[in-house]
N, C-alpha and C. Protein backbone atom coordinates (compact mmCIF):
# COMPACT_ATOMS: atom_id res chain seq x y z
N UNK A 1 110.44 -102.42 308.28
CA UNK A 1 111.02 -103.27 307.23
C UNK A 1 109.94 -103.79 306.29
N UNK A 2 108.84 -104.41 306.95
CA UNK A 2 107.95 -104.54 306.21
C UNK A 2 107.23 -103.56 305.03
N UNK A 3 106.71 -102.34 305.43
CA UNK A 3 106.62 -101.40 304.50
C UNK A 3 107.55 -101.03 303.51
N UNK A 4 108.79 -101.07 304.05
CA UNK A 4 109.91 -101.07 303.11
C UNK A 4 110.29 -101.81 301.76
N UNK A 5 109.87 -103.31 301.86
CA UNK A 5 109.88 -104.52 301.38
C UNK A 5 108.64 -104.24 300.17
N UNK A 6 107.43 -103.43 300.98
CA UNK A 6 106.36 -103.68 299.94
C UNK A 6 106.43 -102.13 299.12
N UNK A 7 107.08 -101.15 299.25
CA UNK A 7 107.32 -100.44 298.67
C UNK A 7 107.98 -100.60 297.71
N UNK A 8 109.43 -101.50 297.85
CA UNK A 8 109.90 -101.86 296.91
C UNK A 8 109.15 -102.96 296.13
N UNK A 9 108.52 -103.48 296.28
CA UNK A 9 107.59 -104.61 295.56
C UNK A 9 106.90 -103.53 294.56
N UNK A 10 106.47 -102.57 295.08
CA UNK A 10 105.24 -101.95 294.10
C UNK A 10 105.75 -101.61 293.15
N UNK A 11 107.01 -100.74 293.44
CA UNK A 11 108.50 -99.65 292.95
C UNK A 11 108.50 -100.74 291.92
N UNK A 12 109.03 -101.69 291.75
CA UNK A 12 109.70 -102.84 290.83
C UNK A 12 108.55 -103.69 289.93
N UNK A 13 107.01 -104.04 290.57
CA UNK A 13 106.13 -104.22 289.98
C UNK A 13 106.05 -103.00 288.96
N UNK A 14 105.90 -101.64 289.01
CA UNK A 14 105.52 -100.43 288.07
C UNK A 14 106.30 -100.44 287.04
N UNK A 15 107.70 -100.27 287.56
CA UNK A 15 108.88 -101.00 286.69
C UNK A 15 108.66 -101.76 285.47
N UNK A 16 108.32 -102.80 286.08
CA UNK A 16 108.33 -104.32 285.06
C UNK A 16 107.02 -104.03 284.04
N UNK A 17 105.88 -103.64 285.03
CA UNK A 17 104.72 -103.18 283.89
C UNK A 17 105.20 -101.60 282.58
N UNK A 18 106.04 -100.99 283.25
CA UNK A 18 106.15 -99.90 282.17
C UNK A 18 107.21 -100.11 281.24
N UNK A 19 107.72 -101.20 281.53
CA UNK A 19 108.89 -102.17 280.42
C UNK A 19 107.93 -102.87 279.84
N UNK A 20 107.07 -103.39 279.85
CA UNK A 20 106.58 -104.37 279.34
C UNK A 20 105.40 -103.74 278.19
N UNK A 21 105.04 -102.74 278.78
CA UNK A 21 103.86 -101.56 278.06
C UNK A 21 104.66 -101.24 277.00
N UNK A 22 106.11 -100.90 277.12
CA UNK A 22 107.44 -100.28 275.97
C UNK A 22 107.28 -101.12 275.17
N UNK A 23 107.89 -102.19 275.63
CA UNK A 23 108.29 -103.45 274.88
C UNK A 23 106.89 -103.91 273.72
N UNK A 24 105.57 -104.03 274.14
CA UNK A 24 104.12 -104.42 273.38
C UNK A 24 104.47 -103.36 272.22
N UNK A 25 104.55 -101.16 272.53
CA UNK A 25 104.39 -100.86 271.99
C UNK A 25 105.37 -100.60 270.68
N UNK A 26 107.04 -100.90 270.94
CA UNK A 26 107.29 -100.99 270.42
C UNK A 26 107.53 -102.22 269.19
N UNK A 27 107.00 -103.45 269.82
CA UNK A 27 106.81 -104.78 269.09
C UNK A 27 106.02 -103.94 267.75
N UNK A 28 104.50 -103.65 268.34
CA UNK A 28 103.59 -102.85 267.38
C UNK A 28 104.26 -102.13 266.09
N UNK A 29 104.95 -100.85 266.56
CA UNK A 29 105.55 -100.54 266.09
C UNK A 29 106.65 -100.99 265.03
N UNK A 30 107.50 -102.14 265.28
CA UNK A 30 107.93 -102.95 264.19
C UNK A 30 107.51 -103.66 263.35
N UNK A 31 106.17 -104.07 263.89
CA UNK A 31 105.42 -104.97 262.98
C UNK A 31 104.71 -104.19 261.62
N UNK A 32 104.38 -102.58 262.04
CA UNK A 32 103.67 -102.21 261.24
C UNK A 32 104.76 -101.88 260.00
N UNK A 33 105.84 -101.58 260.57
CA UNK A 33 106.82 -100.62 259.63
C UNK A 33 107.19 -101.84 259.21
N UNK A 34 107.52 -102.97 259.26
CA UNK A 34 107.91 -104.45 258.54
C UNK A 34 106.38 -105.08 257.33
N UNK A 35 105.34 -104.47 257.88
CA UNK A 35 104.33 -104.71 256.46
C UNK A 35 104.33 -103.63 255.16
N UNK A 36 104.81 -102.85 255.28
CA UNK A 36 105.09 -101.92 254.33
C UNK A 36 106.16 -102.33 253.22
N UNK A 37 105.99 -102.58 252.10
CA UNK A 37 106.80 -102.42 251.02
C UNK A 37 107.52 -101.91 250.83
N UNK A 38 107.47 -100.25 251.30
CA UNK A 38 108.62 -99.18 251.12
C UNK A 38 108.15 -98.03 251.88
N UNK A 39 108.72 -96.95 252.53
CA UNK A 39 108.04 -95.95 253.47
C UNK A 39 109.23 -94.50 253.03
N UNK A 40 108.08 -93.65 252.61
CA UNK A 40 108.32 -92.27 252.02
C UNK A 40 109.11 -91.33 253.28
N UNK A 41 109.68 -90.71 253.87
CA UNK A 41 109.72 -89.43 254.90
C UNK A 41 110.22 -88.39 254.49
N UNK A 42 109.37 -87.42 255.26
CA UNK A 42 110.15 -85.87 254.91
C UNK A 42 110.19 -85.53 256.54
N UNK A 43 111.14 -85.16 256.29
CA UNK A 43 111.89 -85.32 257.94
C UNK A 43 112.44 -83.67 258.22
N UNK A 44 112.60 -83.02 259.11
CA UNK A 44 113.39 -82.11 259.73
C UNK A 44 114.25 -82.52 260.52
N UNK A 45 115.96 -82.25 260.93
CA UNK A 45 116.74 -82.29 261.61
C UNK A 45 117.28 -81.13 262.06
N UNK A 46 117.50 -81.45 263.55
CA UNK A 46 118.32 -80.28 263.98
C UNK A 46 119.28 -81.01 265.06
N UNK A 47 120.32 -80.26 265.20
CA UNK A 47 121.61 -80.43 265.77
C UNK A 47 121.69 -79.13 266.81
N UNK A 48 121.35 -79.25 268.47
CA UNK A 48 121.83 -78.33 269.31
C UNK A 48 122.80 -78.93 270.18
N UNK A 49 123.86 -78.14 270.30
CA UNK A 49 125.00 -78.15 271.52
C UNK A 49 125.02 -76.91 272.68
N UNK A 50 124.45 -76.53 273.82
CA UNK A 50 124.25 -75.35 273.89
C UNK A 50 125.71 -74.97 274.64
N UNK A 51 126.44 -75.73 275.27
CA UNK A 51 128.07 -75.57 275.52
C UNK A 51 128.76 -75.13 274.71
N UNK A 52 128.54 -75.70 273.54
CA UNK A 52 129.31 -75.02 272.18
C UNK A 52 129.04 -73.59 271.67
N UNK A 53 127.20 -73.70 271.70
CA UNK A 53 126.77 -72.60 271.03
C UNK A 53 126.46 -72.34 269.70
N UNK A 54 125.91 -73.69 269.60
CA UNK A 54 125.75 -74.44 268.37
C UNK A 54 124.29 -75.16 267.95
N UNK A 55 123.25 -74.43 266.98
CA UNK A 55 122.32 -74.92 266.60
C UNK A 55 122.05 -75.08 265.40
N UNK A 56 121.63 -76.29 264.07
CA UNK A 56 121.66 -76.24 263.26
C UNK A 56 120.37 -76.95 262.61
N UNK A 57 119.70 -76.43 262.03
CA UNK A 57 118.33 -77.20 261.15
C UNK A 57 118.27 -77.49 259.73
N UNK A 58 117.80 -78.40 259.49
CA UNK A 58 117.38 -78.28 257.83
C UNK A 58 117.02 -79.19 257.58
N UNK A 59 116.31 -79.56 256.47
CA UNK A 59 115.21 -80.78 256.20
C UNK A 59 115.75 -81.81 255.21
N UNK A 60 115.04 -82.31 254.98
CA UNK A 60 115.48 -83.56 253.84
C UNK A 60 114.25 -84.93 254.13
N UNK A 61 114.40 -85.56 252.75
CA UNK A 61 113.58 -86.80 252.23
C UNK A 61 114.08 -87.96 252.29
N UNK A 62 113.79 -89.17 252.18
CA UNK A 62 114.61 -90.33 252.61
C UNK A 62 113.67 -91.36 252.10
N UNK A 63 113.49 -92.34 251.35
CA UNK A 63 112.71 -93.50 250.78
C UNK A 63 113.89 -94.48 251.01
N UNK A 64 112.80 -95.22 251.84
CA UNK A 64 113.76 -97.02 252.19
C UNK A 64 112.81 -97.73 251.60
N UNK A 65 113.51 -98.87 251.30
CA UNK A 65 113.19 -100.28 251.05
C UNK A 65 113.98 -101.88 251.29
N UNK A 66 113.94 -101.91 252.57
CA UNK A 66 114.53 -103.30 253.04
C UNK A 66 115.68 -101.94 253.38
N UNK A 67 116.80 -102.65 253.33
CA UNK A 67 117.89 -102.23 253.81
C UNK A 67 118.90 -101.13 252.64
N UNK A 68 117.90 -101.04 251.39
CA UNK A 68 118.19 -99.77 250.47
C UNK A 68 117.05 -98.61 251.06
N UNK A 69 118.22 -97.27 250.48
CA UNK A 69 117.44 -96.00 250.20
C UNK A 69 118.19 -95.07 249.71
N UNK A 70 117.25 -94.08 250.01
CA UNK A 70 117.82 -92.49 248.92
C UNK A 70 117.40 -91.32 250.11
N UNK A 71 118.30 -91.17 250.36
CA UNK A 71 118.63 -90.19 251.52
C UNK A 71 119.01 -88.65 250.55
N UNK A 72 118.30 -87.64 251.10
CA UNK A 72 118.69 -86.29 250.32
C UNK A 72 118.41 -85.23 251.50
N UNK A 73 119.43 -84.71 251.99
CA UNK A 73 120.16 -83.91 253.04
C UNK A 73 121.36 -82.90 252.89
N UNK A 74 121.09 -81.45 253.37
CA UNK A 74 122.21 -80.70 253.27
C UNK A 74 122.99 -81.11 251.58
N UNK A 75 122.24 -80.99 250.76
CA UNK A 75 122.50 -80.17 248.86
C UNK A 75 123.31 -81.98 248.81
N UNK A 76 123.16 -82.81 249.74
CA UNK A 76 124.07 -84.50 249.26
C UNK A 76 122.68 -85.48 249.29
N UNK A 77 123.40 -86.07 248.18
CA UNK A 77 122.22 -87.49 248.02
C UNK A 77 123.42 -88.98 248.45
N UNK A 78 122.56 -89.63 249.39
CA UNK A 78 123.23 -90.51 250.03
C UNK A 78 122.31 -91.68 249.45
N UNK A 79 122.78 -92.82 248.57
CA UNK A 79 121.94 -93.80 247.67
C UNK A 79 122.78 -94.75 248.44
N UNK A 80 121.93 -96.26 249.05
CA UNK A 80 122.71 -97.55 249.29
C UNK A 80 122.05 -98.44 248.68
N UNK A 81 122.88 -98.95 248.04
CA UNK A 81 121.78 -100.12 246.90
C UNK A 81 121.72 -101.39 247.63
N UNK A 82 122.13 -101.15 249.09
CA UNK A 82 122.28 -102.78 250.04
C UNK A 82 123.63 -103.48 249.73
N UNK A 83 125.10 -102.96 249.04
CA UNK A 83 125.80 -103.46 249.59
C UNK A 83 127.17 -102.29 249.13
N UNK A 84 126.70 -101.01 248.17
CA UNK A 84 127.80 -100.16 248.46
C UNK A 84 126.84 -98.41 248.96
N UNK A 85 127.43 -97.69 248.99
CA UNK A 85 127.07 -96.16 249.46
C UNK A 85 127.43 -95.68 248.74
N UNK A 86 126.48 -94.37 247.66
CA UNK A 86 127.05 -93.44 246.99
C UNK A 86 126.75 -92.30 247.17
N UNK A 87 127.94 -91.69 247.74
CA UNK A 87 127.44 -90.09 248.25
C UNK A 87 127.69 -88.77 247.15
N UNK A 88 126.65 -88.35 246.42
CA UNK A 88 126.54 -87.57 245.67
C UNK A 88 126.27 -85.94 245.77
N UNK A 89 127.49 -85.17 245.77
CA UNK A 89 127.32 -84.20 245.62
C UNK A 89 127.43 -83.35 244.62
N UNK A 90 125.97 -82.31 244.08
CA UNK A 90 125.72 -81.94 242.69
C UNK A 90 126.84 -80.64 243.00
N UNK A 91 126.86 -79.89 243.96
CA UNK A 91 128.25 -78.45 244.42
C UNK A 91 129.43 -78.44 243.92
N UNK A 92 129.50 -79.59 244.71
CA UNK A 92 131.29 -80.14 244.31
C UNK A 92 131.86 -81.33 243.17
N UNK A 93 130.36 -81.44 242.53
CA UNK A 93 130.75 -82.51 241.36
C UNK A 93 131.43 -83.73 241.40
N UNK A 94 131.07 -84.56 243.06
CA UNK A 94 131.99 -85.44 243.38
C UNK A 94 131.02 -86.58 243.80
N UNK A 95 131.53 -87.75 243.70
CA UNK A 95 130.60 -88.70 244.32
C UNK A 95 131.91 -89.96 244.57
N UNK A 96 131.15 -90.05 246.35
CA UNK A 96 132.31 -90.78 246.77
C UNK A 96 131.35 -91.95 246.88
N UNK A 97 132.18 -93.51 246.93
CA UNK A 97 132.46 -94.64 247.31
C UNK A 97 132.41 -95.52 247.97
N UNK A 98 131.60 -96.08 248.34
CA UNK A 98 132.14 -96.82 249.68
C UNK A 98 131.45 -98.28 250.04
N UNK A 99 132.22 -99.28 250.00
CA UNK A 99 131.45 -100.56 250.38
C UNK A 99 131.40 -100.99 251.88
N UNK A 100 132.56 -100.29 252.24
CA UNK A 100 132.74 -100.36 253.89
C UNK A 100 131.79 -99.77 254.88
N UNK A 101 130.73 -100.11 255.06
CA UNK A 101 129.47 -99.87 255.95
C UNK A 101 129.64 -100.47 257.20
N UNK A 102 129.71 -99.38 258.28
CA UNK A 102 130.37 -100.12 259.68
C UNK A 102 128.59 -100.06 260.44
N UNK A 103 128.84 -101.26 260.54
CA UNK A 103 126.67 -101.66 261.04
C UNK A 103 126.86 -101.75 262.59
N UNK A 104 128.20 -101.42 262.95
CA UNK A 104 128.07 -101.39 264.54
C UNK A 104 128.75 -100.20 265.12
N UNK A 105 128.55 -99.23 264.23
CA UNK A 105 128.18 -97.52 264.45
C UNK A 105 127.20 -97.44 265.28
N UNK A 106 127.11 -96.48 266.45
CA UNK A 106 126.33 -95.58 266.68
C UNK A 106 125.02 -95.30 266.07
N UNK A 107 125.41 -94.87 265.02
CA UNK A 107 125.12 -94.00 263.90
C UNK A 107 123.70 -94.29 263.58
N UNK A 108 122.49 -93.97 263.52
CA UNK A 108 121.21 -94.35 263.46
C UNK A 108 121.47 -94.32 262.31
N UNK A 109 121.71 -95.04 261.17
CA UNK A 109 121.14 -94.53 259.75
C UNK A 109 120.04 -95.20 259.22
N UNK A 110 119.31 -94.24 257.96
CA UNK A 110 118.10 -94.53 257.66
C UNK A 110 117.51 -95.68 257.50
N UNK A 111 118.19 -96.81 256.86
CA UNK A 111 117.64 -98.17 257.09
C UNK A 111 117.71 -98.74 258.38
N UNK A 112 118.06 -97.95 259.25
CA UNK A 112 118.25 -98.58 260.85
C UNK A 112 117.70 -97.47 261.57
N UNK A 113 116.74 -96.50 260.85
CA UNK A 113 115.96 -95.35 261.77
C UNK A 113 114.41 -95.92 262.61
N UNK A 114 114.02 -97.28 261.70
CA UNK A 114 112.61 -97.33 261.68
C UNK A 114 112.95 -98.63 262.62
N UNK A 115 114.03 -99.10 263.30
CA UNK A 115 114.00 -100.42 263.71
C UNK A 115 115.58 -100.74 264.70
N UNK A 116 116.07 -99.42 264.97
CA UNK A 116 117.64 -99.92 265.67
C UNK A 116 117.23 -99.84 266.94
N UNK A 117 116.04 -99.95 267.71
CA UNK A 117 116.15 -100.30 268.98
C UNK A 117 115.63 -101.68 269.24
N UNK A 118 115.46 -102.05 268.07
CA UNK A 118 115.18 -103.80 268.66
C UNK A 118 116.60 -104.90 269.31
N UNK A 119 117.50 -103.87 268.59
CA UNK A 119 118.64 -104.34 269.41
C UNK A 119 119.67 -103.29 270.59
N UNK A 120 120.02 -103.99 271.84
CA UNK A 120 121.08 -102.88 272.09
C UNK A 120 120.20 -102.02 273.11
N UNK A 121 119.22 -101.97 273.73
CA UNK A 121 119.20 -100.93 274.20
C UNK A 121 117.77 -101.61 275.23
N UNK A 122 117.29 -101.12 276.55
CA UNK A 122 116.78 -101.25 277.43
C UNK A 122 115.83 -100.14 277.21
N UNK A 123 114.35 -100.46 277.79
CA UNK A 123 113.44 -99.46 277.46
C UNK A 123 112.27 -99.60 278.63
N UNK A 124 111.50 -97.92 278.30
CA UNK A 124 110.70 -98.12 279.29
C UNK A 124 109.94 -96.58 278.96
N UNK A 125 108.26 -96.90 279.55
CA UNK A 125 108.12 -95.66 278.88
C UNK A 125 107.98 -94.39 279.69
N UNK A 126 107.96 -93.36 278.74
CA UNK A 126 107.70 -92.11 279.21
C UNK A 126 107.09 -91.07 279.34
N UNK A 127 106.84 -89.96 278.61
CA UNK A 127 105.91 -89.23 278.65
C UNK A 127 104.81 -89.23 277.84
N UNK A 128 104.14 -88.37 277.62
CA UNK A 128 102.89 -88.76 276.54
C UNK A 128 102.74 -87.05 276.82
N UNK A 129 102.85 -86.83 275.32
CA UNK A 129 102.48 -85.25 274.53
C UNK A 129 101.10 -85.55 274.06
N UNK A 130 100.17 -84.20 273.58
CA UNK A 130 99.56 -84.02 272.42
C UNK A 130 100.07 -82.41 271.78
N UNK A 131 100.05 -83.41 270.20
CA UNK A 131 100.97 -82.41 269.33
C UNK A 131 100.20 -82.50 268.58
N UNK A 132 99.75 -81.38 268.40
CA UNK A 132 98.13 -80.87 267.25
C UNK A 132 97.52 -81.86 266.92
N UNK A 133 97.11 -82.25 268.32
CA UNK A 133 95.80 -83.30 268.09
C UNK A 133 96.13 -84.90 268.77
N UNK A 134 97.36 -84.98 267.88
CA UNK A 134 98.10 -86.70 267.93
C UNK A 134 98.45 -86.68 269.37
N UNK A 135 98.56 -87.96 269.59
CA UNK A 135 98.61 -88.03 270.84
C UNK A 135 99.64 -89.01 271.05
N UNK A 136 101.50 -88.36 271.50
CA UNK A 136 102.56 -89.10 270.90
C UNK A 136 103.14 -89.33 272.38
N UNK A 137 103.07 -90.98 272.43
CA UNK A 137 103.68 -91.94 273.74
C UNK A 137 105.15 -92.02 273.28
N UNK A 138 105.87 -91.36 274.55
CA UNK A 138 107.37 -91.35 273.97
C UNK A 138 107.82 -92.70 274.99
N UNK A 139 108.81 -93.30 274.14
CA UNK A 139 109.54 -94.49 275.60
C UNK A 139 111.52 -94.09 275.29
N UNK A 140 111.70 -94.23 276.67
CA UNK A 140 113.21 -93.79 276.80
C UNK A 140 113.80 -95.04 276.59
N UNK A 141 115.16 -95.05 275.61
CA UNK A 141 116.55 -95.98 275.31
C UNK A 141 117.25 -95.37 276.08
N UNK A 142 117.97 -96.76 276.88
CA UNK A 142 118.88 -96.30 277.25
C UNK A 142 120.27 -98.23 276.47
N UNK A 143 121.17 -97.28 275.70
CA UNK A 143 121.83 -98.26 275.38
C UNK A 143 122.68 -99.06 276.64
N UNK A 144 122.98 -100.64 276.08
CA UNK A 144 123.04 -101.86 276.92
C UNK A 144 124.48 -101.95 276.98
N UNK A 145 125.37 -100.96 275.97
CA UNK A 145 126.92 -100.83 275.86
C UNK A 145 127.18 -99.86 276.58
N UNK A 146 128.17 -100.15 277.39
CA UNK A 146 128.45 -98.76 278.28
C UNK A 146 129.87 -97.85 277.68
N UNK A 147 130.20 -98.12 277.12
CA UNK A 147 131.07 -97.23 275.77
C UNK A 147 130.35 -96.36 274.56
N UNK A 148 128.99 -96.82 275.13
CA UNK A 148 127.96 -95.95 273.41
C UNK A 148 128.24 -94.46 273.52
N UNK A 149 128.15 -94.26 272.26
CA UNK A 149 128.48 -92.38 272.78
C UNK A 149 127.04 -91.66 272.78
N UNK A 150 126.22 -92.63 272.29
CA UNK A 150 124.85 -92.32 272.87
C UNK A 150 124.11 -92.49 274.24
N UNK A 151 123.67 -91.21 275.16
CA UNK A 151 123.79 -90.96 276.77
C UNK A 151 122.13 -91.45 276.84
N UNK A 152 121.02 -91.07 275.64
CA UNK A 152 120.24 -91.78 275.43
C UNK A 152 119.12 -91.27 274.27
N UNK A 153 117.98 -92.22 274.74
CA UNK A 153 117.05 -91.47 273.43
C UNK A 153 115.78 -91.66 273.90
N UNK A 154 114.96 -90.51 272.87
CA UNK A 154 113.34 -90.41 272.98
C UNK A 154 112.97 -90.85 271.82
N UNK A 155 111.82 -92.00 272.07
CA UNK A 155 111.36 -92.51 270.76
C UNK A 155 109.93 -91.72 270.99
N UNK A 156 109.83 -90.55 270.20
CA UNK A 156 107.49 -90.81 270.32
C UNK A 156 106.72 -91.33 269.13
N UNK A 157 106.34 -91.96 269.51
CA UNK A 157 105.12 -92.83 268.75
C UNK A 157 103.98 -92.05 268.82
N UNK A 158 103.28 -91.95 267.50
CA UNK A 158 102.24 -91.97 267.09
C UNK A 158 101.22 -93.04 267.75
N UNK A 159 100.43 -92.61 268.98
CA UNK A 159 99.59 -94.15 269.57
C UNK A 159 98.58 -94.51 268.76
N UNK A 160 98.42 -93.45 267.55
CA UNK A 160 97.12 -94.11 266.65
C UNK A 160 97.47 -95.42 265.66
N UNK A 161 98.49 -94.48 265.09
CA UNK A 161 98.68 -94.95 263.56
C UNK A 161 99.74 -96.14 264.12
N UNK A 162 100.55 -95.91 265.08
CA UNK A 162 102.04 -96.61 265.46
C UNK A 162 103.11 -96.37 264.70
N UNK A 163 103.09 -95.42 264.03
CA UNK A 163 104.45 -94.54 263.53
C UNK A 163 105.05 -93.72 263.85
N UNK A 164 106.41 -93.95 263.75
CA UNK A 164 107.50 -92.97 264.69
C UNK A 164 107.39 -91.49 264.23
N UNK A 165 107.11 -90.51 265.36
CA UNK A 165 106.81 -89.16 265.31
C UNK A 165 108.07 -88.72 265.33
N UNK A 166 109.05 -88.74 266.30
CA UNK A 166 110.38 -88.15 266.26
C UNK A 166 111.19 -88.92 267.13
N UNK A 167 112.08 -88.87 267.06
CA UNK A 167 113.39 -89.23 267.76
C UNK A 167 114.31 -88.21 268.03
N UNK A 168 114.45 -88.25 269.52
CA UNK A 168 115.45 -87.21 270.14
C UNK A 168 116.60 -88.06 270.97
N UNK A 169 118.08 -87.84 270.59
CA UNK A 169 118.99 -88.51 270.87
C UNK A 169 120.21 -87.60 271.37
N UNK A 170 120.02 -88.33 272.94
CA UNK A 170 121.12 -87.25 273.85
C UNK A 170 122.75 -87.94 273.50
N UNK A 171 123.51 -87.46 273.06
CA UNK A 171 124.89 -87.79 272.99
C UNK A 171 126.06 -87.61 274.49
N UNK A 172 126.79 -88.41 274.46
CA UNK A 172 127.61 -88.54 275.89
C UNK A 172 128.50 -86.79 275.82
N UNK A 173 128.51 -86.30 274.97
CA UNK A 173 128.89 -85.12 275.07
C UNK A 173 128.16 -84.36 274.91
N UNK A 174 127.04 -84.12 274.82
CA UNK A 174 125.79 -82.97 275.47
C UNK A 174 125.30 -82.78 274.17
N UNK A 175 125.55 -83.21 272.99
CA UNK A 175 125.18 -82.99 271.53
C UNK A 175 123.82 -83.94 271.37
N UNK A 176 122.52 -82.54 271.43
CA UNK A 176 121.10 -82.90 271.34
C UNK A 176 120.96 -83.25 269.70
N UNK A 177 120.25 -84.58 269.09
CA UNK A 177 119.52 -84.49 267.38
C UNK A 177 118.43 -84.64 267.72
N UNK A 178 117.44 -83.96 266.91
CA UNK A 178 116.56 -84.45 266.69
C UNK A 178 116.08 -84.08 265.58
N UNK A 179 115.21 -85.40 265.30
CA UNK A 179 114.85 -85.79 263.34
C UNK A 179 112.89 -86.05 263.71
N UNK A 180 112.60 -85.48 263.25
CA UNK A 180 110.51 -84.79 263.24
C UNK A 180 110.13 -85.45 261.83
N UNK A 181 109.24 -86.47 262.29
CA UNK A 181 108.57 -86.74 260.66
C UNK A 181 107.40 -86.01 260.31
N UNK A 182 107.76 -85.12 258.92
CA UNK A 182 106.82 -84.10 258.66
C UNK A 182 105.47 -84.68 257.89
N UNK A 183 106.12 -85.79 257.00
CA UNK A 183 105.10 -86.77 256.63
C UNK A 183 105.29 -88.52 256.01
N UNK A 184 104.57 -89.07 256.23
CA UNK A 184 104.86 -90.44 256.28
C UNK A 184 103.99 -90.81 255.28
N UNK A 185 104.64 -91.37 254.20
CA UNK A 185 104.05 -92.37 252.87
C UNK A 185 104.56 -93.88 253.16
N UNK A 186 103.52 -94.82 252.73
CA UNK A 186 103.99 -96.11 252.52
C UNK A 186 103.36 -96.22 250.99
N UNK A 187 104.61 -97.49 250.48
CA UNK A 187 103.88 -98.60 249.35
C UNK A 187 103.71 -97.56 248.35
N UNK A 188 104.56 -96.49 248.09
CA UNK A 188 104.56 -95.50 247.52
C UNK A 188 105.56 -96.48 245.84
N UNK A 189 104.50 -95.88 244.46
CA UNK A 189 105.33 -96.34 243.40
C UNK A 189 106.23 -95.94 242.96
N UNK A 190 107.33 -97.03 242.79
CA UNK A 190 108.94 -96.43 242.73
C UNK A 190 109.30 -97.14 241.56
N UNK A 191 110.12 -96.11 241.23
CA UNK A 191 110.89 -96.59 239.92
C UNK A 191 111.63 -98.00 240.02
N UNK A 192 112.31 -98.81 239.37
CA UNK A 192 112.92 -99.59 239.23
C UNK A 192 114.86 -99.66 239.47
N UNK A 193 114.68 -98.10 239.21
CA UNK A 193 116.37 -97.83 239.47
C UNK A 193 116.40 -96.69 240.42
N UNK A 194 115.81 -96.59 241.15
CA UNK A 194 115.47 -95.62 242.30
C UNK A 194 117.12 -95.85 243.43
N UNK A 195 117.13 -96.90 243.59
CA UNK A 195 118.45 -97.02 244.09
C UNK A 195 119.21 -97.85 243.34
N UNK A 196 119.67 -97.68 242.38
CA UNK A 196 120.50 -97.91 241.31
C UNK A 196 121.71 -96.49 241.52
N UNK A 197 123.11 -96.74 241.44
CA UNK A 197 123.78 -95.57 240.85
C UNK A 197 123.90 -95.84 239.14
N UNK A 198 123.49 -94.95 238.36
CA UNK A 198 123.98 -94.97 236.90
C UNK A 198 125.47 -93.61 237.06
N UNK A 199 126.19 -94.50 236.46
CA UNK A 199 127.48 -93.92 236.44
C UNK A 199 127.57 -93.05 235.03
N UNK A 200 126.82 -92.82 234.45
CA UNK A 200 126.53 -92.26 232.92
C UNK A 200 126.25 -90.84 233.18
N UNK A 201 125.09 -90.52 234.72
CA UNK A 201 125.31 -89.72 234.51
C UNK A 201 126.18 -88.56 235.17
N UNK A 202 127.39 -89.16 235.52
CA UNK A 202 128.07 -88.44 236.72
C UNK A 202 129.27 -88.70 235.65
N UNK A 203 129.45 -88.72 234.69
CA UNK A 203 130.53 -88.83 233.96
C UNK A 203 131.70 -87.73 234.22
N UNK A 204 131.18 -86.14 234.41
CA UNK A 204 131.80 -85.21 234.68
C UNK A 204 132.42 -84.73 236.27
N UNK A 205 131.79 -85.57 236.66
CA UNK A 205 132.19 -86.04 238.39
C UNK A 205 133.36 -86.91 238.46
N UNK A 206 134.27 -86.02 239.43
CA UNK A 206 135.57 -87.01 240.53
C UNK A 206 134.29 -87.97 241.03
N UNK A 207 135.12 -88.96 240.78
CA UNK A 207 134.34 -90.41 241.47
C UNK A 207 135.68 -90.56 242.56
N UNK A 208 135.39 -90.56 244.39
CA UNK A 208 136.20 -90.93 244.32
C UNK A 208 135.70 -92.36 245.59
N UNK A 209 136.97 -93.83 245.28
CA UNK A 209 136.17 -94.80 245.87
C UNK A 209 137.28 -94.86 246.87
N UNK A 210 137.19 -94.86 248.03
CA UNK A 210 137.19 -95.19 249.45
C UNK A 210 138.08 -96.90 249.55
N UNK A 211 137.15 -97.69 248.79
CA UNK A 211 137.43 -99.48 249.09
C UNK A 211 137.41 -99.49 247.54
């Protein structure tokens, strides 16, 4: 019993220290991405299901600032000026609408890529890669809702710089994402109407609004 007792002591001490190692590095991690003015990415995504038989890649750019950005993915530009969404597609000549932003989605979106595990989710770390050179400390989410349709996630950090290298996110139905930052700008100079929609020039565009 005794050995038993101190096994579990150690078991639960390692525990608490590799929560707590998470927790420092991801503090780090927020702090740095909260001194930045504005932060550039060129990102790769891919979507595997291997039940389905289903793999899908392709890249795209994304500039935030506070809780605006300009998301450009799959031929659509996704602009939030912080209190509506305009989804612009140049194909179909359409740009939809929307003030209804549901913030208790799932849904990682880009103003909630650099910072949605400060809420919601239990952590602890995990492996540690080197990926041409960098040397990226991943820590596992596991969300605190037991209805999330997220089963869980890999955050890796950059241990130099403290910027997020990639995020890999297991879905409750076996649907793998993962989003690779190809390169990271901060404090980058931006226009003034960068997330502005001008409706002038979509004149020839179905607008269509949602709310």
């Amino acid at each position: 019993m005794k050995k038993l007792l101190t096994v579990l002591f150690i078991t639960l001490s390692l525990n608490t220290f590799a929560q707590n190692k998470a927790k420092t590095l991801l503090n780090e991690v927020s702090e740095k991405v909260k001194s930045y003015d504005n932060i550039a990415l060129d990102f790769k995504y891919t979507l595997e299901n291997i039940s389905e038989n289903i793999k899908q890649e392709t890249k795209g750019d994304v500039i935030m600032q506070g809780e605006k950005y300009r998301l450009n993915i799959l031929g659509i530009t996704r602009l939030f000026d912080g209190k509506s969404m305009y989804s612009i597609s140049t194909e179909d000549e359409e740009v939809t609408i929307t003030s209804n932003i549901d913030e208790e989605n799932d849904a990682i979106t880009p103003s909630k890529m650099l910072s949605f595990y400060e809420d919601g989710y239990t952590y602890t770390l995990d492996i540690v890669q080197n990926i041409n050179g960098r040397k990226i400390q991943y820590v596992k989410l596991l969300p605190i809702d037991s209805n999330s349709e997220i089963k869980s996630i890999l955050l890796g950090i950059d241990a130099q710089t403290k910027h997020i290298y990639n995020l890999i996110q297991i879905g409750d139905n076996g649907t793998k994402t993962t989003l690779t930052v190809n390169s990271f700008k901060t404090n980058e100079p931006l226009s003034k109407t960068l997330f502005t929609f001008d409706a002038n020039k979509y004149q020839d565009y179905y607008i269509n609004k949602l709310d």
